[in-house]
Protein backbone atom coordinates (compact mmCIF):
# COMPACT_ATOMS: atom_id res chain seq x y z
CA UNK A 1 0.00 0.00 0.00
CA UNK A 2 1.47 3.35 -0.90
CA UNK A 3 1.48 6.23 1.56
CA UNK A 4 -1.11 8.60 -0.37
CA UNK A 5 -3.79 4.83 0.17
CA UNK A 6 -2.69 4.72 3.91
CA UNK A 7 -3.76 8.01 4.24
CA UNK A 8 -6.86 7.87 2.75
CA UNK A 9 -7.39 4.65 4.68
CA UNK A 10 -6.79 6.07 8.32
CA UNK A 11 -8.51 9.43 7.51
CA UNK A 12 -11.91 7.15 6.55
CA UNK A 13 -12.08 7.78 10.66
CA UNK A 14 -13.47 11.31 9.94
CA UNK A 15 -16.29 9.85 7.33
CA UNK A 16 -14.80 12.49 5.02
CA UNK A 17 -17.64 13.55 1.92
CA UNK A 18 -14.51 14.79 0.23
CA UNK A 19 -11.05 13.49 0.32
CA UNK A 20 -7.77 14.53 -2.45
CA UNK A 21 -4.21 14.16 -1.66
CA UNK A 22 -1.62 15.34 -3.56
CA UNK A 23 2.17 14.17 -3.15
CA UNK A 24 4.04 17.72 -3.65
CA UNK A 25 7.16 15.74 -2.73
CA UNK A 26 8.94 17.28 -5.71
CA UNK A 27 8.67 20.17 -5.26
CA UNK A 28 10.75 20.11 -2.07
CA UNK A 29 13.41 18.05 -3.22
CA UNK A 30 16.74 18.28 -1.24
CA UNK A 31 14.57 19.74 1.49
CA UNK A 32 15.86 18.23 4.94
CA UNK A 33 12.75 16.35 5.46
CA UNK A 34 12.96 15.41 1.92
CA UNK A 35 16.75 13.67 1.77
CA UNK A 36 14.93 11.57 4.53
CA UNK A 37 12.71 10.19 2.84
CA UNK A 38 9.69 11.91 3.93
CA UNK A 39 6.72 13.50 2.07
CA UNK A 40 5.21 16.66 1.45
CA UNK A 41 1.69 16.65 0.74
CA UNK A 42 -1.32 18.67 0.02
CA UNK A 43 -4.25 17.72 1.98
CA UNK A 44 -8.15 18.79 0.82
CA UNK A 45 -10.51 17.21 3.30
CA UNK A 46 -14.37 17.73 3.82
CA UNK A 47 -16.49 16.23 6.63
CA UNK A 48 -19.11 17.64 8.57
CA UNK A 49 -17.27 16.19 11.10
CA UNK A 50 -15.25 19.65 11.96
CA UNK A 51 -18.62 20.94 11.97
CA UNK A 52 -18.32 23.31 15.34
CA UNK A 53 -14.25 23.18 15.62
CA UNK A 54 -11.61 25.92 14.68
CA UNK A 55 -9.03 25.45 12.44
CA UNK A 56 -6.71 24.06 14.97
CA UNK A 57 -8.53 21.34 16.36
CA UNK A 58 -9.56 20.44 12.92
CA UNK A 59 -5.59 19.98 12.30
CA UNK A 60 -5.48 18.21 15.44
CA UNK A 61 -8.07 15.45 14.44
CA UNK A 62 -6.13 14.94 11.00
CA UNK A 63 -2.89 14.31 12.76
CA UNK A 64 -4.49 12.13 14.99
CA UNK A 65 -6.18 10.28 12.49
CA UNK A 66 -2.46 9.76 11.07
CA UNK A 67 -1.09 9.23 13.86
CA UNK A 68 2.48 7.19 13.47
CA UNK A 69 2.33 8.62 9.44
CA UNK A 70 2.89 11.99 10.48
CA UNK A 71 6.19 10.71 12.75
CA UNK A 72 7.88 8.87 10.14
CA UNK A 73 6.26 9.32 6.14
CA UNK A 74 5.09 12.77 6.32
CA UNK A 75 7.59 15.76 6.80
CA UNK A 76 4.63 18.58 5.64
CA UNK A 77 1.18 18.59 5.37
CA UNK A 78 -0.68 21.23 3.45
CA UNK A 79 -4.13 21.20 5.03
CA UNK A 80 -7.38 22.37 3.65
CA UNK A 81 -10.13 20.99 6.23
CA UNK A 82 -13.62 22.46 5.49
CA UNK A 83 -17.05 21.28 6.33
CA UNK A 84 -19.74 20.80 3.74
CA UNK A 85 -21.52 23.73 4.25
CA UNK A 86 -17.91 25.50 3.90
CA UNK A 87 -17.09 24.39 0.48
């Protein structure tokens, strides 16, 4: 499974309506996070499910979601979190 399916995968948590990610890896090549082999991605994610939450506890729930991913495989994460009524 490649990185960009175990993200979608563990983000399924936040029943998204919505989901793209983008690798924008190459764009930051020879970046320090880069030359180790981690990822920078865009992130656009709608759920209804930061329905009531501010922008930082809507980042919280994403890194949550990704828990270990966002130790190890992802270096930067470009997030666009919006509800459905938001879009």
């Amino acid at each position: 499974m490649s990185r960009i399916e175990q993200m979608y995968a563990l983000l399924a948590v936040l029943n998204p309506v919505s989901i793209n990610i983008v690798d924008e890896s190459h764009k930051h090549a020879g970046h320090a996070g880069a030359r180790d082999g981690a990822g920078h991605y865009l992130l656009q994610i709608v759920t209804s499910e930061f329905a009531g939450k501010t922008t930082i506890s809507r980042h919280r729930m994403i890194y949550s979601a990704l828990g270990d991913m966002m130790q190890r495989e992802i270096h930067a994460l470009n997030i666009q979190a919006t509800t459905p009524n938001e879009v």
